[in-house]
Protein backbone atom coordinates (compact mmCIF):
# COMPACT_ATOMS: atom_id res chain seq x y z
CA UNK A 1 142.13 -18.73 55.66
CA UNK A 2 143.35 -15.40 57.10
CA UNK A 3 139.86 -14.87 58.34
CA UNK A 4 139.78 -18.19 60.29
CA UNK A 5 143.14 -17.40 62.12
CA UNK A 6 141.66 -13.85 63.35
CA UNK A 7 138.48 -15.99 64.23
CA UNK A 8 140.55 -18.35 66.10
CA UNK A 9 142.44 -15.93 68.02
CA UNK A 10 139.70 -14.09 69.03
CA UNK A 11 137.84 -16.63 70.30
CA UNK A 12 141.28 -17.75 72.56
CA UNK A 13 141.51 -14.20 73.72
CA UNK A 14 137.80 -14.23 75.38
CA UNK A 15 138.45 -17.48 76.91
CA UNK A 16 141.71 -16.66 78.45
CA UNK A 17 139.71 -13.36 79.54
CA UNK A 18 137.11 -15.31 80.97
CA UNK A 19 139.31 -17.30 82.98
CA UNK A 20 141.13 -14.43 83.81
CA UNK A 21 138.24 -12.92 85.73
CA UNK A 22 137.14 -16.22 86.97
CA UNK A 23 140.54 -16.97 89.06
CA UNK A 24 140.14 -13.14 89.83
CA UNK A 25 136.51 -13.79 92.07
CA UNK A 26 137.65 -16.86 93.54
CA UNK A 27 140.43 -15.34 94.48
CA UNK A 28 138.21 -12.17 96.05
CA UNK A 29 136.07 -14.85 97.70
CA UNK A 30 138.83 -16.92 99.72
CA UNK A 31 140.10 -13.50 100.62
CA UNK A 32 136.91 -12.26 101.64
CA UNK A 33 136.63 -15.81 103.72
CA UNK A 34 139.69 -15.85 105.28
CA UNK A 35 139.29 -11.90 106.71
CA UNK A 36 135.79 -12.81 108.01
CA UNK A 37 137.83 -16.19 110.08
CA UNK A 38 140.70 -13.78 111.06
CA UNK A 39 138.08 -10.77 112.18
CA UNK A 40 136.58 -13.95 114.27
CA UNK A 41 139.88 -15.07 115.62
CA UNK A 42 140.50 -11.64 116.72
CA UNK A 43 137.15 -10.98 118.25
CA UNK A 44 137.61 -14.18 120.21
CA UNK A 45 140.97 -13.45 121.56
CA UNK A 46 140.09 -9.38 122.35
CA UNK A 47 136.79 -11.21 124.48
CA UNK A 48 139.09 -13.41 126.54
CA UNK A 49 141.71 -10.36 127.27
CA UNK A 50 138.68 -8.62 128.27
CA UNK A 51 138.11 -11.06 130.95
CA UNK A 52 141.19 -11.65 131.91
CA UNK A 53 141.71 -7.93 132.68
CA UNK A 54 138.92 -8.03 134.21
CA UNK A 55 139.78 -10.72 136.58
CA UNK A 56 142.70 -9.46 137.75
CA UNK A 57 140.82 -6.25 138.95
CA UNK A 58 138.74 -8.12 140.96
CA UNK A 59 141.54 -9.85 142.42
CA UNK A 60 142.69 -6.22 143.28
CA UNK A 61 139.04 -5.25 144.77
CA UNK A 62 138.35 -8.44 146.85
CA UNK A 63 142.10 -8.05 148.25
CA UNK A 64 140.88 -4.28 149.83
CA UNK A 65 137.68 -6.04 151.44
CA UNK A 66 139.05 -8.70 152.99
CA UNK A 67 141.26 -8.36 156.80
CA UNK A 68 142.22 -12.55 156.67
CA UNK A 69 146.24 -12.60 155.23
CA UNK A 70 146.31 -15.96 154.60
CA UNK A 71 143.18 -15.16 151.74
CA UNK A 72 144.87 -11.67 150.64
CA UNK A 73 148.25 -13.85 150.04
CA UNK A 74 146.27 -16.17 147.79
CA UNK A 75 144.73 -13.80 146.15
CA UNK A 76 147.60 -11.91 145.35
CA UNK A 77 148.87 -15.39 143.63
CA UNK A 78 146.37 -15.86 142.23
CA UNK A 79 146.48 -12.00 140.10
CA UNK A 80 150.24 -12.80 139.48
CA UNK A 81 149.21 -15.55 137.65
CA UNK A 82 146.24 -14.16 135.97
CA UNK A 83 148.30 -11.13 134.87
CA UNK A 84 151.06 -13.21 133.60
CA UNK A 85 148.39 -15.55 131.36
CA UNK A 86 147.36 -12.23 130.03
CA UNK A 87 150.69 -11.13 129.01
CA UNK A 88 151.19 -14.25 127.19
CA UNK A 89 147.82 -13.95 125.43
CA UNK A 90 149.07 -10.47 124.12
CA UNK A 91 151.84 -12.13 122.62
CA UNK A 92 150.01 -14.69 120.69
CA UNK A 93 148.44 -14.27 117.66
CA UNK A 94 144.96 -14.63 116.85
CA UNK A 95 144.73 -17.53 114.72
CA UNK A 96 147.59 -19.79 116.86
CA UNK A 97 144.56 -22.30 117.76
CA UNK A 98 147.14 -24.29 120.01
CA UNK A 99 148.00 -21.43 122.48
CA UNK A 100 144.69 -19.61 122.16
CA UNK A 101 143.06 -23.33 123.22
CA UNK A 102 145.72 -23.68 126.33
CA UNK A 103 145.11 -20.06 127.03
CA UNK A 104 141.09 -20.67 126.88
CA UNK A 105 141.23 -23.66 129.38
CA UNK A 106 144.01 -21.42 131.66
CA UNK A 107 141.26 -18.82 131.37
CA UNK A 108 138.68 -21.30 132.88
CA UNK A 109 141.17 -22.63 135.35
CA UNK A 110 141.19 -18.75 136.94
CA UNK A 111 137.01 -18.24 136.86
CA UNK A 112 137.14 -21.67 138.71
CA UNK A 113 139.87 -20.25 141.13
CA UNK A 114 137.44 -17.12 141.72
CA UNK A 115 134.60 -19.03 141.84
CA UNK A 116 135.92 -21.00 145.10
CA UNK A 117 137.04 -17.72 147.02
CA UNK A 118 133.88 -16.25 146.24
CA UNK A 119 132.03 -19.02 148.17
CA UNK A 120 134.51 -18.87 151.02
CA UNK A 121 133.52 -15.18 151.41
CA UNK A 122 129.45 -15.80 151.04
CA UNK A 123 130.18 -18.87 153.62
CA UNK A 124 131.78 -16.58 155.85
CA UNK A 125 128.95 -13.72 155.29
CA UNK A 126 126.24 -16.61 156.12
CA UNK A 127 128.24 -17.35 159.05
CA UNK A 128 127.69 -13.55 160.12
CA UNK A 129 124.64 -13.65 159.64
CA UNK A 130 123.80 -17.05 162.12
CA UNK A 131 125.59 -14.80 164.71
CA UNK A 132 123.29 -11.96 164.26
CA UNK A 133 120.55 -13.76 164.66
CA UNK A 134 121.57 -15.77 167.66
CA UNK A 135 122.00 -12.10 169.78
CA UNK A 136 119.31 -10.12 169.21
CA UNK A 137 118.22 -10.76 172.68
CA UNK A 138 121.28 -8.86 173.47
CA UNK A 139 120.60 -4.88 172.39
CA UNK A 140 124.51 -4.20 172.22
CA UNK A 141 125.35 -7.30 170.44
CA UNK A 142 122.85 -6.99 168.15
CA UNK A 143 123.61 -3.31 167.33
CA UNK A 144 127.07 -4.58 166.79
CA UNK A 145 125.56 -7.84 164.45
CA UNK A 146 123.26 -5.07 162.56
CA UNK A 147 126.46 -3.03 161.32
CA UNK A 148 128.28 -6.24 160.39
CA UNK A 149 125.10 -7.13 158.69
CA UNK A 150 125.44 -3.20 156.65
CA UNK A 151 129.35 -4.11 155.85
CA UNK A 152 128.61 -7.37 154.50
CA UNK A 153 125.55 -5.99 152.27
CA UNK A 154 128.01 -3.51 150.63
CA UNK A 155 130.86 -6.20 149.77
CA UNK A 156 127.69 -8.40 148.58
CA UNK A 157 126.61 -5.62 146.25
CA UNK A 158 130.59 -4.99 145.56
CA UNK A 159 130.84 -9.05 143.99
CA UNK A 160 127.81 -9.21 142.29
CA UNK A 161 129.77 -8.52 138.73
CA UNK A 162 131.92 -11.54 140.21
CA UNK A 163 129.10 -13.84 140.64
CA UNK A 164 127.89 -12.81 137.60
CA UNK A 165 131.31 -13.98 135.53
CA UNK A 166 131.85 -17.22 137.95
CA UNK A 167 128.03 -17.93 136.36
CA UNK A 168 129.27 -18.42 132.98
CA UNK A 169 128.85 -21.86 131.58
CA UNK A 170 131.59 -23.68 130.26
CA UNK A 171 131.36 -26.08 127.48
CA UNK A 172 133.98 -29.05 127.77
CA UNK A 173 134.49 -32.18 125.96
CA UNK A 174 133.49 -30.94 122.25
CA UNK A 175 133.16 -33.44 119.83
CA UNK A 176 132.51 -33.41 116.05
CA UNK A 177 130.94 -37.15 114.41
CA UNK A 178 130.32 -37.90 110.75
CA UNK A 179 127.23 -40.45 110.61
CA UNK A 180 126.88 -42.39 107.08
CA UNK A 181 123.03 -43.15 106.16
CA UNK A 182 122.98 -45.76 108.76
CA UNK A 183 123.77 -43.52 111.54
CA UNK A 184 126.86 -45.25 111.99
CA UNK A 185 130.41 -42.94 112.56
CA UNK A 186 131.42 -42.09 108.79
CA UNK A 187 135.25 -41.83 108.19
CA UNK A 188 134.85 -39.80 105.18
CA UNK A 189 133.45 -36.39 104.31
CA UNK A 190 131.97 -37.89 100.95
CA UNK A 191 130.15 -40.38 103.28
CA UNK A 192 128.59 -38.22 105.65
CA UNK A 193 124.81 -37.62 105.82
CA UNK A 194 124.33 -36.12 109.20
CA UNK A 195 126.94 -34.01 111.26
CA UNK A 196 126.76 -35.09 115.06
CA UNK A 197 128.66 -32.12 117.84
CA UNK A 198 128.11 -33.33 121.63
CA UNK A 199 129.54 -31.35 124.59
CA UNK A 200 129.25 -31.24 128.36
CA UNK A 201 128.21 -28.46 130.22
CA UNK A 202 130.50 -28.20 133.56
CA UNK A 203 128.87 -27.94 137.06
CA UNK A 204 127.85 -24.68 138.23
CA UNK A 205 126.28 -24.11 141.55
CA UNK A 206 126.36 -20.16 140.83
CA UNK A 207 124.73 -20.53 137.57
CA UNK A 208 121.06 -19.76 137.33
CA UNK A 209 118.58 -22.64 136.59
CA UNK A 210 116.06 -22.35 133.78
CA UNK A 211 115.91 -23.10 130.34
CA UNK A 212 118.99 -22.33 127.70
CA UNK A 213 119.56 -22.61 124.57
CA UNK A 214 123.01 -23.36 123.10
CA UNK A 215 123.78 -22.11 119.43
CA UNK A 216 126.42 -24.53 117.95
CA UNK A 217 128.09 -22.83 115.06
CA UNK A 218 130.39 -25.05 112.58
CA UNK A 219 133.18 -23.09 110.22
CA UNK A 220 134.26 -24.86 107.17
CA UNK A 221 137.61 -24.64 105.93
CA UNK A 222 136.90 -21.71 103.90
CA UNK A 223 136.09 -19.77 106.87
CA UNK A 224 132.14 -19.88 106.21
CA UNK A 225 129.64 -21.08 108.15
CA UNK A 226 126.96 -23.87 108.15
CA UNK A 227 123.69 -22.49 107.79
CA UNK A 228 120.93 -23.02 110.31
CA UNK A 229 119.67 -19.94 111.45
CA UNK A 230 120.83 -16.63 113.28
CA UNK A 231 121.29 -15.20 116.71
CA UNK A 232 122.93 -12.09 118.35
CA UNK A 233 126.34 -12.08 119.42
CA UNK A 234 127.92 -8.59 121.11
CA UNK A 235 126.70 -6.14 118.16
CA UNK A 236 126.50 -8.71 115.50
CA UNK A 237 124.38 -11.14 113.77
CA UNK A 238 126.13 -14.71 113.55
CA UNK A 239 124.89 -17.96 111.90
CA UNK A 240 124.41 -21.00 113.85
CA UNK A 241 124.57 -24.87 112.76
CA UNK A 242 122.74 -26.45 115.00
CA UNK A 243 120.69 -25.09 118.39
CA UNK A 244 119.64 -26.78 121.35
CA UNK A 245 117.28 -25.24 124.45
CA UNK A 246 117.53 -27.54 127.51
CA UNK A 247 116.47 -27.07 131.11
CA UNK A 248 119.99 -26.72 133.08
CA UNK A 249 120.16 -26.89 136.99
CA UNK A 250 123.71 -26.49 138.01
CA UNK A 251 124.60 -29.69 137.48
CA UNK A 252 127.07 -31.60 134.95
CA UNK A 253 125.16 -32.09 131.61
CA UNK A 254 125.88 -33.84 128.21
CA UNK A 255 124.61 -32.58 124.85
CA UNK A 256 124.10 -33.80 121.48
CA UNK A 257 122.84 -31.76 118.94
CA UNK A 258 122.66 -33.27 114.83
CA UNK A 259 122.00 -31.49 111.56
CA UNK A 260 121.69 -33.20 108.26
CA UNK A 261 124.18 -32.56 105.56
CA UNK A 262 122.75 -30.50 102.67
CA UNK A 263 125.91 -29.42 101.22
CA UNK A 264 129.11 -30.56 99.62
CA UNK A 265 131.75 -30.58 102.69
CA UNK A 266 135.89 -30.32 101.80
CA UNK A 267 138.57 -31.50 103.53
CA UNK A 268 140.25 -29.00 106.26
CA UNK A 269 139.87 -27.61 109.80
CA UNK A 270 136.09 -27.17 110.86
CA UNK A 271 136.01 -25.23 113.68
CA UNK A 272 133.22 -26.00 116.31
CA UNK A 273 132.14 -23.14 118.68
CA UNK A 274 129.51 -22.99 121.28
CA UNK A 275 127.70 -20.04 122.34
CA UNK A 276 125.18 -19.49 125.07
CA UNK A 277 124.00 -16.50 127.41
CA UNK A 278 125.68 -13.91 124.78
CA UNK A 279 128.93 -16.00 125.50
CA UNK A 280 130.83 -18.18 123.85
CA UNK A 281 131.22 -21.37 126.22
CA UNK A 282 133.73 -22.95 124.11
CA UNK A 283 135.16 -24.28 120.93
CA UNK A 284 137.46 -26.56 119.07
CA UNK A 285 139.21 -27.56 115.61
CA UNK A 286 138.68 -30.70 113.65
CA UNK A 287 140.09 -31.76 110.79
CA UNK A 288 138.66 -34.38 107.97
CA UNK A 289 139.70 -35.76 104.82
């Protein structure tokens, strides 16, 4: 009898042991999880300070190159308000989605802002340039057109890292659908069979045309990703969900990209994001049941 008790509590001890180390690795796993969604967070909100600095010293350079007041005084706005959005993104943490969204969209509010003094300048350099050519029947005028010609080359050369941030697409109106078998909207995780994210792509006139492809990568509430595939992003390796390569031309564009469920989803925040040109264009937080 005294053996079966010693049997007994034996066998308790390993299972409680077992357990024990159980909890202990899931425990190690959400942690590992939710440092890999906070290094993410921070990533994202150290890329838009980047820019934001960024913009505000080109604020400070176009204001040297340009004689018109009226302009400089907008410009000088303009980098009050830029450097005040950038205080207030210091001051937020990383994974406040609210004020890093509002802080995103302020963000493209300013590139837009740039964008439209940037093509006041090149209209006024094409302007130049009509002149030019109109005197060069006139050897003094012309010498005169020629140096303008020289000036505006070097402030052309000068905003070329500005046209190359105004360029960057922007992804708006992200949307995340649950289809049930019949392709019909799904209101529950346990019904979905295919995961549906559409977005539109803004209007750029100073965006090349061409092909792109746009990676669409989907966190779950445990701070992994969907599986699809890989691409680069700055110096690392990211999964994607879904990817999608269509032919843009400056123009407004909607995008729906589908992937079929192959895995059991939970209920939490997913967290959409949309990358494209070594960017990321956007992104946005659902939540399911």
């Amino acid at each position: 009898m005294k053996k079966t008790w010693i049997t007994v509590a034996i066998i308790a001890i390993l299972a409680l042991a077992g357990v024990a180390v159980w909890l202990f690795m899931s425990l190690q796993e959400q942690k590992e999880a939710n440092q890999e969604m906070q290094e993410l967070a921070e990533l994202d909100k150290q890329e838009m300070q980047n820019e934001y600095e960024r913009l505000t010293l080109q604020y400070s350079e176009m204001m040297t190159q340009i004689n018109n007041d009226s302009i400089v005084e907008q410009l000088t706005q303009e980098q009050m308000r830029t450097q005040q959005l950038l205080e207030e993104l210091k001051q937020v943490k990383a994974n406040d989605a609210r004020e890093i969204t509002r802080l995103k969209k302020e963000l493209a509010t300013v590139r837009e802002v740039l964008r439209s003094y940037i093509r006041q300048v090149d209209s006024l350099n094409q302007v130049n340039i009509a002149l030019r050519d109109e005197n060069t029947q006139i050897k003094s005028e012309l010498e005169e057109t020629n140096r303008t010609a020289q000036a505006l080359q070097t402030e052309k050369a000068t905003l070329s890292e500005k046209v190359a941030i105004a360029a960057q697409l922007d992804a708006t109106n992200i949307q995340m659908t649950l289809l049930n078998k019949r392709e019909k909207e799904a209101k529950k995780l346990k019904d979905a069979k295919k995961l549906k994210v559409s977005f539109t792509i803004a209007k750029n006139v100073t965006a090349s045309n061409g092909s792109r492809t746009f990676y669409v990568r989907i966190q779950t509430p445990t701070g992994s990703a969907l599986g699809g595939g890989t691409f680069q992003y700055e110096n690392t390796t990211l999964e994607y969900s879904m990817q999608r390569s269509v032919e843009y031309t400056g123009e407004e564009i909607s995008i729906d990209t589908y992937r079929n469920v192959q895995e059991t989803l939970e209920g939490g925040d997913y967290r959409v994001s949309i990358f494209a040109g070594g960017n990321m264009i956007g992104s946005k937080t659902f939540s399911f049941k």
